[in-house]
N, C-alpha and C. Protein backbone atom coordinates (compact mmCIF):
# COMPACT_ATOMS: atom_id res chain seq x y z
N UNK A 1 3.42 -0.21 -5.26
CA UNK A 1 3.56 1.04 -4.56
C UNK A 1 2.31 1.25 -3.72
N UNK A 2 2.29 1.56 -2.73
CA UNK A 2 1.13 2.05 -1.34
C UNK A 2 1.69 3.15 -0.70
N UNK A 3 0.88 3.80 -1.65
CA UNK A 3 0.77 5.22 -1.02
C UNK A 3 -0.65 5.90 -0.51
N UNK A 4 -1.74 5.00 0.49
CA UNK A 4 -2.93 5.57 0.50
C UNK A 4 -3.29 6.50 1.60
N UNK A 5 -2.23 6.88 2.53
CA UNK A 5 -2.39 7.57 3.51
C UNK A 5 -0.92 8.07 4.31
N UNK A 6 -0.54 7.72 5.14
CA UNK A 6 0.44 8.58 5.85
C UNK A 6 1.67 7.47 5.73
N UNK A 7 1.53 6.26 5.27
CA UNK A 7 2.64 5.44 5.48
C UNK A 7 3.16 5.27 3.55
N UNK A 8 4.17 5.46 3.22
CA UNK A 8 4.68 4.86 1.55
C UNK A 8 5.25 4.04 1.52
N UNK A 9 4.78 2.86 0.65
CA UNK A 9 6.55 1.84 0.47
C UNK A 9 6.36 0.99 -1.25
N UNK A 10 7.11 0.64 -1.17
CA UNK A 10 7.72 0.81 -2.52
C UNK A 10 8.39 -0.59 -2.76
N UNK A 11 8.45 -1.38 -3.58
CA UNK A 11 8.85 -3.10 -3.40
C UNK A 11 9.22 -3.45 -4.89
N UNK A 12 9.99 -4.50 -5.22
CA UNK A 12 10.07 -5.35 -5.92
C UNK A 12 9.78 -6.13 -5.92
N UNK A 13 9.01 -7.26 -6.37
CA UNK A 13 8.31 -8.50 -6.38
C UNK A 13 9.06 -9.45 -7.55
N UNK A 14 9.64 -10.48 -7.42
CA UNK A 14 9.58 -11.36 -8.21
C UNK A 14 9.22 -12.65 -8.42
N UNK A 15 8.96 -12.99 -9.36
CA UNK A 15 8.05 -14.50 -9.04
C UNK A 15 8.62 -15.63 -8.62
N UNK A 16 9.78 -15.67 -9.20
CA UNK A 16 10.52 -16.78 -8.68
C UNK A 16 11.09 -16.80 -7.33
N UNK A 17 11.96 -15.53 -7.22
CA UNK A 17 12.24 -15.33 -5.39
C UNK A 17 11.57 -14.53 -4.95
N UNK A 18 10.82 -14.33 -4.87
CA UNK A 18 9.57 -13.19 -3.93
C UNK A 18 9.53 -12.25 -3.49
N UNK A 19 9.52 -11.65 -2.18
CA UNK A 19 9.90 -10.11 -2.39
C UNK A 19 11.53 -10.08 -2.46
N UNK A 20 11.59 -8.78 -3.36
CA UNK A 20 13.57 -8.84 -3.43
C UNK A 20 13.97 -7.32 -2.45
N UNK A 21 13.27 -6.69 -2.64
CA UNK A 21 13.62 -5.65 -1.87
C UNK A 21 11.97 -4.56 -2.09
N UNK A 22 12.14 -4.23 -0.36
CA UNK A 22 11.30 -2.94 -0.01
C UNK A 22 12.01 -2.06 0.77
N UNK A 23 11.16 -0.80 0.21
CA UNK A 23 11.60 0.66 0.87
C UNK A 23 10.10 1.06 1.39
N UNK A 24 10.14 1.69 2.48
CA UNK A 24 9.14 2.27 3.54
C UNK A 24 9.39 3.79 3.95
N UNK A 25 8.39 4.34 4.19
CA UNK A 25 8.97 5.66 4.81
C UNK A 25 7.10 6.02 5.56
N UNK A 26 7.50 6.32 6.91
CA UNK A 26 5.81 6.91 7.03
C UNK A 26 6.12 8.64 7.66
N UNK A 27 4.63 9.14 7.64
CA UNK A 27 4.75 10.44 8.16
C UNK A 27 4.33 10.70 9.51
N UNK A 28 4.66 9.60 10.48
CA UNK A 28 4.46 9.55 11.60
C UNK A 28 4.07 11.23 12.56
N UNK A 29 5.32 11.96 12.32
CA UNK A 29 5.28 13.17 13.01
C UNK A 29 3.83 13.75 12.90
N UNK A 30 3.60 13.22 11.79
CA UNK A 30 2.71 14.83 11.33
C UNK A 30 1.48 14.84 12.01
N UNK A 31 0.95 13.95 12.46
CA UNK A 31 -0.57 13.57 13.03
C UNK A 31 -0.14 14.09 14.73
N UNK A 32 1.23 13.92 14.81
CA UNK A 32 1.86 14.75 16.56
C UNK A 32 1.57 16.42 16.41
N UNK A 33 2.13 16.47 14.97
CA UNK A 33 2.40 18.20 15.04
C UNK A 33 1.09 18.84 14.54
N UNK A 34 -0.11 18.20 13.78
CA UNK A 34 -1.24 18.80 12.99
C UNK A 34 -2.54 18.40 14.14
N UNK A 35 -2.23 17.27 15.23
CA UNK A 35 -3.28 16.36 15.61
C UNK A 35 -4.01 15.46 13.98
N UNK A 36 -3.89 15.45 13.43
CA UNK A 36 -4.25 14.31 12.37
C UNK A 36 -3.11 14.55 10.88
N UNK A 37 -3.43 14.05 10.34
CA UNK A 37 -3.34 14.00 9.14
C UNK A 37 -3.29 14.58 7.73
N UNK A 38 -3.18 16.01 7.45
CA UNK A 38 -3.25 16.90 6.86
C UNK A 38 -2.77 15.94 5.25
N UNK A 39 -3.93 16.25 4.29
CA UNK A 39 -3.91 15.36 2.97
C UNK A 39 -2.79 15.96 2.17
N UNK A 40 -2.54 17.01 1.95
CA UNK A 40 -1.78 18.14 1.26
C UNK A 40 -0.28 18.42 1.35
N UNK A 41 -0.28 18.13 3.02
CA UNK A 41 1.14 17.71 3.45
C UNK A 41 1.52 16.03 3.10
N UNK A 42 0.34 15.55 3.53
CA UNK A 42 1.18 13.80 3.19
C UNK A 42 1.63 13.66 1.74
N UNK A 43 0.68 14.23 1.08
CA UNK A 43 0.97 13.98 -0.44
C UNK A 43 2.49 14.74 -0.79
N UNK A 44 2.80 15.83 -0.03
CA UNK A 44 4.01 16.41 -0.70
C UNK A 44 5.60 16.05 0.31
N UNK A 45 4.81 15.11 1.07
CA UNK A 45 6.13 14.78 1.63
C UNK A 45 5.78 13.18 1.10
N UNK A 46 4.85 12.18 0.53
CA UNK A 46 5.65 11.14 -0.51
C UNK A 46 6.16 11.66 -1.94
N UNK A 47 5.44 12.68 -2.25
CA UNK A 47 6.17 13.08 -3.69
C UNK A 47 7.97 13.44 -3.06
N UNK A 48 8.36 13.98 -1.94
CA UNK A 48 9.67 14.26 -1.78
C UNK A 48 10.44 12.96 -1.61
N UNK A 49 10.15 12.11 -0.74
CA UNK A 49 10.44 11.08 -1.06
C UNK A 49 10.44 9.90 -1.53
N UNK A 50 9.80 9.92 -2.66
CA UNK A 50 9.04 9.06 -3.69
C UNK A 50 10.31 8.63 -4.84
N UNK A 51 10.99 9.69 -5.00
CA UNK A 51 12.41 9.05 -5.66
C UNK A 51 13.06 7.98 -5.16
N UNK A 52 13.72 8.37 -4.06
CA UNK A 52 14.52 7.74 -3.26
C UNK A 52 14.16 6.35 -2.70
N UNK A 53 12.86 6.47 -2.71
CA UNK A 53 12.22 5.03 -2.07
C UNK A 53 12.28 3.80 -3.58
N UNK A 54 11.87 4.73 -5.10
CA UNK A 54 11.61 4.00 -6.26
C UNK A 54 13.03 4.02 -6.53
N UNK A 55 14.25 4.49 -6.33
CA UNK A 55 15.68 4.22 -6.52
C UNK A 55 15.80 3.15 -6.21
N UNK A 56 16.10 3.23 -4.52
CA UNK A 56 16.51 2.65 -3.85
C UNK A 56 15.75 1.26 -3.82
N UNK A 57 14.75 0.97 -3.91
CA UNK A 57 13.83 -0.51 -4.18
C UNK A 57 14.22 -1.01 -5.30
N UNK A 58 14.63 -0.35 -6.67
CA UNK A 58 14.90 -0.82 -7.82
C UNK A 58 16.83 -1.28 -7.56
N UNK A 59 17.29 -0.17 -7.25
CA UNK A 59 18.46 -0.89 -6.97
C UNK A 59 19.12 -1.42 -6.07
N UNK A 60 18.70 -1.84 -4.81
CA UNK A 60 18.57 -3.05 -3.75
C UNK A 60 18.07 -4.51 -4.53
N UNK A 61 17.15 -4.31 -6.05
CA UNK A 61 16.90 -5.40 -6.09
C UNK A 61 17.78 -6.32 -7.33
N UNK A 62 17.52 -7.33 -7.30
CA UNK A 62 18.43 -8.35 -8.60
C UNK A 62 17.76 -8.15 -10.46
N UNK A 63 16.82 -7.13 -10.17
CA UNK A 63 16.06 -7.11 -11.57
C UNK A 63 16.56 -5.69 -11.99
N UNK A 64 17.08 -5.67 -13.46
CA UNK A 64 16.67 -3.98 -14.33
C UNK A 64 15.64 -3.71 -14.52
N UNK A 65 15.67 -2.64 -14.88
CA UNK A 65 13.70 -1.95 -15.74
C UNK A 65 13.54 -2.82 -16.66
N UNK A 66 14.43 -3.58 -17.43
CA UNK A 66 14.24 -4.36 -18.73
C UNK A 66 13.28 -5.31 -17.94
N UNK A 67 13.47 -6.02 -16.71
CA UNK A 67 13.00 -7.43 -16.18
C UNK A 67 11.97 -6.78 -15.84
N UNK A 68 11.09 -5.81 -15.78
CA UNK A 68 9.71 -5.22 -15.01
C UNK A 68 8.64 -5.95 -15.45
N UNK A 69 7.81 -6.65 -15.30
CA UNK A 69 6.68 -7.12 -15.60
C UNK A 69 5.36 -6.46 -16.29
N UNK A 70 5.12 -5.58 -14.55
CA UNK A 70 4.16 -4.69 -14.27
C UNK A 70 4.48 -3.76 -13.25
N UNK A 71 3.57 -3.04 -13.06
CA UNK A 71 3.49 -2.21 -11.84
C UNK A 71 2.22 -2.14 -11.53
N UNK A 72 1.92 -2.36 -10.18
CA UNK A 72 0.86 -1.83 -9.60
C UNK A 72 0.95 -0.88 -8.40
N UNK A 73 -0.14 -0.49 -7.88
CA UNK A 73 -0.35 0.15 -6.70
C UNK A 73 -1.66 0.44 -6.38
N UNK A 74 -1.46 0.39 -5.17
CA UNK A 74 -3.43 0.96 -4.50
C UNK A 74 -3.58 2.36 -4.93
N UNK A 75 -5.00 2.00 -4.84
CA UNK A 75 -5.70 3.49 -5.37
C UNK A 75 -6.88 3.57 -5.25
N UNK A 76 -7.44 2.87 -4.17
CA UNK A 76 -8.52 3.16 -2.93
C UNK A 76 -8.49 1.88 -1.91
N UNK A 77 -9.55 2.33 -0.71
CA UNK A 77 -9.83 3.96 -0.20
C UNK A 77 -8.19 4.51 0.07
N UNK A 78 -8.05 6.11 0.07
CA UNK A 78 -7.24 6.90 0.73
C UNK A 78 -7.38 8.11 0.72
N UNK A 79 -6.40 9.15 1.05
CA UNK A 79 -6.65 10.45 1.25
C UNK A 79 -6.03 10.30 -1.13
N UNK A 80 -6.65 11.15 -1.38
CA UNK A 80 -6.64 11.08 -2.86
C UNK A 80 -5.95 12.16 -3.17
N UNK A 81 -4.63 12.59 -2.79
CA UNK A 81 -3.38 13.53 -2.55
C UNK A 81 -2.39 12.93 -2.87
N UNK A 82 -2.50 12.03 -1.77
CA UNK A 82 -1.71 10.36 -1.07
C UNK A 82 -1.42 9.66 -2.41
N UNK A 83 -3.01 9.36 -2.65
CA UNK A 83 -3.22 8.22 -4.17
C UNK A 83 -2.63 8.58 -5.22
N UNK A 84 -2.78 9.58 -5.30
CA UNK A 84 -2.52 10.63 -6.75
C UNK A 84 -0.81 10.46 -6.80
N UNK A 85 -0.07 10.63 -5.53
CA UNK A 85 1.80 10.22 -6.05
C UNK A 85 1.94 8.99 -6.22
N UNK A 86 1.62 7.74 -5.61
CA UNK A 86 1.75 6.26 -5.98
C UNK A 86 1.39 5.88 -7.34
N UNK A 87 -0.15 6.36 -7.76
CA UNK A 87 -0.66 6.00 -8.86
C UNK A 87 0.18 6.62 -10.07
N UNK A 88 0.42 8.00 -9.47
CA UNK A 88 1.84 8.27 -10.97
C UNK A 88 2.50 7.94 -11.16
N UNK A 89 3.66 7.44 -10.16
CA UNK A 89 4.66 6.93 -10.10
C UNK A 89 4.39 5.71 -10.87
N UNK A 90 3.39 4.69 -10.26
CA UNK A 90 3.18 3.42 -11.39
C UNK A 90 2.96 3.50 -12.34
N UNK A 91 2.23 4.59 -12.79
CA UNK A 91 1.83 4.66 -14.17
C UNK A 91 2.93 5.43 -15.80
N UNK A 92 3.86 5.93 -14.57
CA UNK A 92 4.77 6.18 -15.05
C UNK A 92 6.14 5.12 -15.27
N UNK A 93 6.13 4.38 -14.32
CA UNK A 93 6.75 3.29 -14.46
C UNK A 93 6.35 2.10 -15.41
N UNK A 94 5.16 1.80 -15.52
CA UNK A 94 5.08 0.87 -16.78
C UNK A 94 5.13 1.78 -17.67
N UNK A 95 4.86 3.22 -18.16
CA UNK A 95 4.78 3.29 -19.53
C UNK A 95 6.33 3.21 -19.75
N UNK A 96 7.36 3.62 -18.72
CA UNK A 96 8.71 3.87 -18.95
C UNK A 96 9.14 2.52 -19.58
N UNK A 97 8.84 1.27 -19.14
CA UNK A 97 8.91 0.08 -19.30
C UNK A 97 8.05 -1.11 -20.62
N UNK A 98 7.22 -0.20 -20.77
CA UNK A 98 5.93 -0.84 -21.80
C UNK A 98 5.18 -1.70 -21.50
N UNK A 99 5.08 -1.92 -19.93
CA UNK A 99 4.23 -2.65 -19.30
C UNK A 99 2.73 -2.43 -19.06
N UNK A 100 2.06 -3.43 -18.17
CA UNK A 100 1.33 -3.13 -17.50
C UNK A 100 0.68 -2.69 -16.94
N UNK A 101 -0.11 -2.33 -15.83
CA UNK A 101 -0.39 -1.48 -14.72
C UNK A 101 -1.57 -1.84 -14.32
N UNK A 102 -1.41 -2.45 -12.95
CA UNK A 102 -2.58 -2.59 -12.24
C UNK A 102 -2.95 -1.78 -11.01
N UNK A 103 -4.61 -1.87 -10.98
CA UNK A 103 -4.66 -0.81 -9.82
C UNK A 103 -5.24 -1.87 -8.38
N UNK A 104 -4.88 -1.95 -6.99
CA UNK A 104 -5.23 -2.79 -5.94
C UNK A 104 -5.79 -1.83 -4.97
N UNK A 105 -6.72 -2.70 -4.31
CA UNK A 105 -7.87 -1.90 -3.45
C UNK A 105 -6.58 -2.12 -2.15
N UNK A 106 -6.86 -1.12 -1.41
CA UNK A 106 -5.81 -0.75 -0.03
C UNK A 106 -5.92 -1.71 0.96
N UNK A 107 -7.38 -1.63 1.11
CA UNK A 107 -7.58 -2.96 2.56
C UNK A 107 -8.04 -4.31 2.14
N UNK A 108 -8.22 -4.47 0.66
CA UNK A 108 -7.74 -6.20 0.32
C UNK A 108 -6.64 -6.56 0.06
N UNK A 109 -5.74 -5.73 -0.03
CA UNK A 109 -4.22 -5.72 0.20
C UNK A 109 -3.71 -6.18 2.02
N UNK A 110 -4.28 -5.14 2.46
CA UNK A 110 -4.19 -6.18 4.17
C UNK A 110 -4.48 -7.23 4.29
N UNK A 111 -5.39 -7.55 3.86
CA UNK A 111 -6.23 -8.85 4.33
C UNK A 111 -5.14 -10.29 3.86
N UNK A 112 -5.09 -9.83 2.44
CA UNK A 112 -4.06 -10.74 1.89
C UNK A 112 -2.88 -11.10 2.21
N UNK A 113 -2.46 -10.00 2.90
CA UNK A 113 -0.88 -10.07 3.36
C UNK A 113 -0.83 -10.83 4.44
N UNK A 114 -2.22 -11.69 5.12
CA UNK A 114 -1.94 -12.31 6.24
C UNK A 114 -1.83 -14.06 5.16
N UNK A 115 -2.20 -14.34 4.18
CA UNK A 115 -2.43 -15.29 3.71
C UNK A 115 -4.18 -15.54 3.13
N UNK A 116 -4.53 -15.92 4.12
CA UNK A 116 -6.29 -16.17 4.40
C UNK A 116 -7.02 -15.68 4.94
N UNK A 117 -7.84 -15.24 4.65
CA UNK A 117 -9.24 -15.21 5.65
C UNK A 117 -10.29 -15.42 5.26
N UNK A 118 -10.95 -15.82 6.02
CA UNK A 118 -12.62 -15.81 6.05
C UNK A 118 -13.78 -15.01 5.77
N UNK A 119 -12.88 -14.01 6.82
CA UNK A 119 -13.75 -12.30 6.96
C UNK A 119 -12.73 -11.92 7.84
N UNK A 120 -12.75 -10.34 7.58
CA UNK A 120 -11.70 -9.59 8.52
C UNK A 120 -12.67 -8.82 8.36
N UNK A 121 -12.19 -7.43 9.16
CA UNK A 121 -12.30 -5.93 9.80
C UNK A 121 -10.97 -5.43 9.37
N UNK A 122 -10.85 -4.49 8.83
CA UNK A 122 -9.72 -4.00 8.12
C UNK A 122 -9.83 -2.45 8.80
N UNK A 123 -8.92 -1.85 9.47
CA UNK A 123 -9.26 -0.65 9.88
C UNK A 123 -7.66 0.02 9.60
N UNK A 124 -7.81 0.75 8.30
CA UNK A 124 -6.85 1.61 8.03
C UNK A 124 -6.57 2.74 7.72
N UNK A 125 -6.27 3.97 8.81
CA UNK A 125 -6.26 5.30 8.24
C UNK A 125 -8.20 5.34 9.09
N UNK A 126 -9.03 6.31 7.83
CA UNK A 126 -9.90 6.53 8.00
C UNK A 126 -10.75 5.86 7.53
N UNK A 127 -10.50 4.70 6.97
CA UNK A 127 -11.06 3.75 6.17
C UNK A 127 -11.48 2.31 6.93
N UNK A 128 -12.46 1.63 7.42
CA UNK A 128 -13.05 0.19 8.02
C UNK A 128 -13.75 0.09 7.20
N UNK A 129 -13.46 -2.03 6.96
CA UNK A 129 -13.91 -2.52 5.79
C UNK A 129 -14.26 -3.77 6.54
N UNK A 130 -15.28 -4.46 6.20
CA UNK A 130 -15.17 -6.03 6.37
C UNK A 130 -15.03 -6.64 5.61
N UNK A 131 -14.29 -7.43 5.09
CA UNK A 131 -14.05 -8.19 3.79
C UNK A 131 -14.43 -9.47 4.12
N UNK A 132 -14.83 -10.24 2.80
CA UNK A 132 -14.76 -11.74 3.19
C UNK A 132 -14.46 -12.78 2.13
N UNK A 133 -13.80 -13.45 2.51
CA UNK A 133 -13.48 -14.66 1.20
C UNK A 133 -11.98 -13.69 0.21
N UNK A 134 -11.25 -13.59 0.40
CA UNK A 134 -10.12 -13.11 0.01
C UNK A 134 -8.53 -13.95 0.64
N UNK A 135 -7.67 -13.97 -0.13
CA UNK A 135 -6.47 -14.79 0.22
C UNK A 135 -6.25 -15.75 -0.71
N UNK A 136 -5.32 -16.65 -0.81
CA UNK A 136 -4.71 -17.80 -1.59
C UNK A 136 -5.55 -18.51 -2.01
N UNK A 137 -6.95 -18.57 -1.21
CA UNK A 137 -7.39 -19.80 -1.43
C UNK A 137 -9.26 -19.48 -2.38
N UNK A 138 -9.06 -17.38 -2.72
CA UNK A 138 -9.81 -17.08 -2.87
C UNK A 138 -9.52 -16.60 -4.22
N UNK A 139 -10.34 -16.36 -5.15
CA UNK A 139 -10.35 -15.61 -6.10
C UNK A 139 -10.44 -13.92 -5.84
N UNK A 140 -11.65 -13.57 -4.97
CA UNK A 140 -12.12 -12.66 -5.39
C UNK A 140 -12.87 -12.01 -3.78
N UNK A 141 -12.79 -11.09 -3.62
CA UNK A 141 -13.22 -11.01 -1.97
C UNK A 141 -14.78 -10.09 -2.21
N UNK A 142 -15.58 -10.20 -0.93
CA UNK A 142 -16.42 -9.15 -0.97
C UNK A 142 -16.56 -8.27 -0.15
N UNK A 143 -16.15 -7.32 -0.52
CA UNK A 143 -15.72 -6.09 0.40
C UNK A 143 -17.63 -5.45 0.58
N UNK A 144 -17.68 -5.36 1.63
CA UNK A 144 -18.88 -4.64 2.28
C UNK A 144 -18.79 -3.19 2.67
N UNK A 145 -20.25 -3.07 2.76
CA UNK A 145 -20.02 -1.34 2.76
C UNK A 145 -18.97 -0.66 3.83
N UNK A 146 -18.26 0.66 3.84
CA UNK A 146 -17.33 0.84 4.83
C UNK A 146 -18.11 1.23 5.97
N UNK A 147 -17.40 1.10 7.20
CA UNK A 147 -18.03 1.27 8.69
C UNK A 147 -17.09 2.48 9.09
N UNK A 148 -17.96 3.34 10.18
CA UNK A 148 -18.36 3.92 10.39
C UNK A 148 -16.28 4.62 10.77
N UNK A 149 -15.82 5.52 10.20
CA UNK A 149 -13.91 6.01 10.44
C UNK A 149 -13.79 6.64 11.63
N UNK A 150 -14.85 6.67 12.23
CA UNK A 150 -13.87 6.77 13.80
C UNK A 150 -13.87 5.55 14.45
N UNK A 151 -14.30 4.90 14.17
CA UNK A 151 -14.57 3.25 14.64
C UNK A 151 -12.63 2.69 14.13
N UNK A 152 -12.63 3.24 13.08
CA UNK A 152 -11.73 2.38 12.35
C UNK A 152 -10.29 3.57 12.75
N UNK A 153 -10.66 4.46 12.69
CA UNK A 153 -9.50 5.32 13.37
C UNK A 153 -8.85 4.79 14.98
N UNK A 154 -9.92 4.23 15.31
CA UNK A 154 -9.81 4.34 16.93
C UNK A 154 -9.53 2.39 16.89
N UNK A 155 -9.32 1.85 15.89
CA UNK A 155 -9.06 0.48 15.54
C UNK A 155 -7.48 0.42 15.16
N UNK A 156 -7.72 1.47 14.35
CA UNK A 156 -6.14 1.76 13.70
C UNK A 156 -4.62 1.65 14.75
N UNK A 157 -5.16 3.14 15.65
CA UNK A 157 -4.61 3.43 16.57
C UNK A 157 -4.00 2.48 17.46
N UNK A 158 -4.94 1.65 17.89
CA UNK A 158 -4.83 0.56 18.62
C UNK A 158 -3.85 -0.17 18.46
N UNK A 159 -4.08 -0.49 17.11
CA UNK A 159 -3.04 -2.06 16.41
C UNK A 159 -1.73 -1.31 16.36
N UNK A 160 -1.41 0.07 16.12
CA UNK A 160 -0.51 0.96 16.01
C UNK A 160 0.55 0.93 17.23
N UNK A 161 -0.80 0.86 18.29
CA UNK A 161 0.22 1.27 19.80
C UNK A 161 0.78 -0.30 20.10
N UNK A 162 -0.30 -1.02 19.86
CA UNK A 162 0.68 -2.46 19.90
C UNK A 162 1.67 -2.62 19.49
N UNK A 163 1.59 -2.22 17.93
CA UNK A 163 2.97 -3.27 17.40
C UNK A 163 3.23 -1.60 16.64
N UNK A 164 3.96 -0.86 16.73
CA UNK A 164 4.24 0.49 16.52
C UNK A 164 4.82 0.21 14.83
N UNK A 165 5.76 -0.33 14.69
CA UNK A 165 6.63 -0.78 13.63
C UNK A 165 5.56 -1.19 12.38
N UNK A 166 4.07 -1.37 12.04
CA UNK A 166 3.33 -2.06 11.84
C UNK A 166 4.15 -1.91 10.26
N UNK A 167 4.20 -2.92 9.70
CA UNK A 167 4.93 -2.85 8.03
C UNK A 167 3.87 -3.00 7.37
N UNK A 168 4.13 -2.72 6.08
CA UNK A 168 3.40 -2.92 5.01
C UNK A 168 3.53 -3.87 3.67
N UNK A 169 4.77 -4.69 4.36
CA UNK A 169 5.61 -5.20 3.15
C UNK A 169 5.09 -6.46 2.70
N UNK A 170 4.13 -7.11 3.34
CA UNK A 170 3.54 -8.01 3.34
C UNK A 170 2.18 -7.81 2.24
N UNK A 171 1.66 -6.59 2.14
CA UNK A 171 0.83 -6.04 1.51
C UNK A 171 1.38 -5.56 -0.24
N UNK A 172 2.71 -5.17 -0.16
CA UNK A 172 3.23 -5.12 -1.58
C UNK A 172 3.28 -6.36 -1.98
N UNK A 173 3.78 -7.66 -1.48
CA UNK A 173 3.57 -9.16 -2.07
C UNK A 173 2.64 -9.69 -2.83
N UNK A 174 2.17 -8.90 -2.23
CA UNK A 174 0.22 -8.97 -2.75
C UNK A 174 -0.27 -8.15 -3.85
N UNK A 175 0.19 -6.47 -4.18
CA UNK A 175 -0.20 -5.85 -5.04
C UNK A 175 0.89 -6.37 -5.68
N UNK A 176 2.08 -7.03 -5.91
CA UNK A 176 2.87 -7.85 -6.66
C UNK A 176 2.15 -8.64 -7.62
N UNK A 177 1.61 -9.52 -6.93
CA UNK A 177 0.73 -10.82 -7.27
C UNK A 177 -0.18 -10.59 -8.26
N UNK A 178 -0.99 -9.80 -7.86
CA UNK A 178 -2.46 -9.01 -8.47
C UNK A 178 -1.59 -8.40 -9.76
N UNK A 179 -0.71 -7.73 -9.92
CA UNK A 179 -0.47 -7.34 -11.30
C UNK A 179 -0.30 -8.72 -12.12
């Protein structure tokens, strides 16, 4: 589950066939109608649709609650409104299950979802990171101090207007993995 800012989605992971199903939902409007991001509103519009996304991902996919492993989800950096519905939801989901529960950092979750890297610049939300040594071929990354969020706001934006659609589903594969 990634819920650290204005975008939610919600996945099944399995090991053998890989992702089986994701649900997405972002709060695009709201940064049109507020000029940014209001923490209070994002958080209560993923809690509204926070069902429907954990329905609908569970039953799009080929597994019951019986087959659950784990659950994870990020739970930094973000607006901590945001964090606070994902992290329940997981934590409510393994105890429902008697699982697991892991917690994944937000922007080593990007990094990963490309496969590899070396070092990136991670600019998500209000959050820029440089990471380095993270991916398949890494154990363990080192995330450096964060840089400076209008840098990374104005990074964000960017990659945003490019590729508008930007998914996240590549990034649940990953907090998959990590549990």
């Amino acid at each position: 589950m990634e819920s650290s800012f204005d975008d939610a989605c919600m996945a099944v992971y399995y090991s053998q066939l890989g992702l089986v199903s994701s649900e997405s939902s972002r709060n695009g409007a709201m940064p049109l109608r507020h000029g940014c991001v209001v923490p209070e509103l994002a958080a209560q519009s993923h809690l509204h649709q926070a069902n429907h996304r954990l329905t609908t991902a569970v039953c799009f996919s080929v597994l019951v609650l019986a087959a659950i492993t784990s659950a994870a989800c990020t739970v930094s950096p973000g607006l901590g409104a945001a964090v606070e519905v994902g992290l329940s939801l997981a934590l409510a989901l393994s105890s429902l299950v008697n699982r697991r529960y892991s917690a994944v950092d937000h922007t080593s979750a990007h990094v990963a979802a490309i496969g590899w890297a070396m070092a990136a610049i991670v600019a998500s939300g209000y959050t820029t990171r440089v990471i380095g040594g993270i991916g398949a071929q890494c154990s363990s990354a080192a995330r450096l101090p964060q840089l400076d969020d209008a840098m990374g706001e104005c990074i964000d934006k960017a990659a945003r207007a490019i590729k508008p659609n930007l998914a996240m589903h590549g990034s649940l594969a990953y907090i998959a993995e990590a549990a």
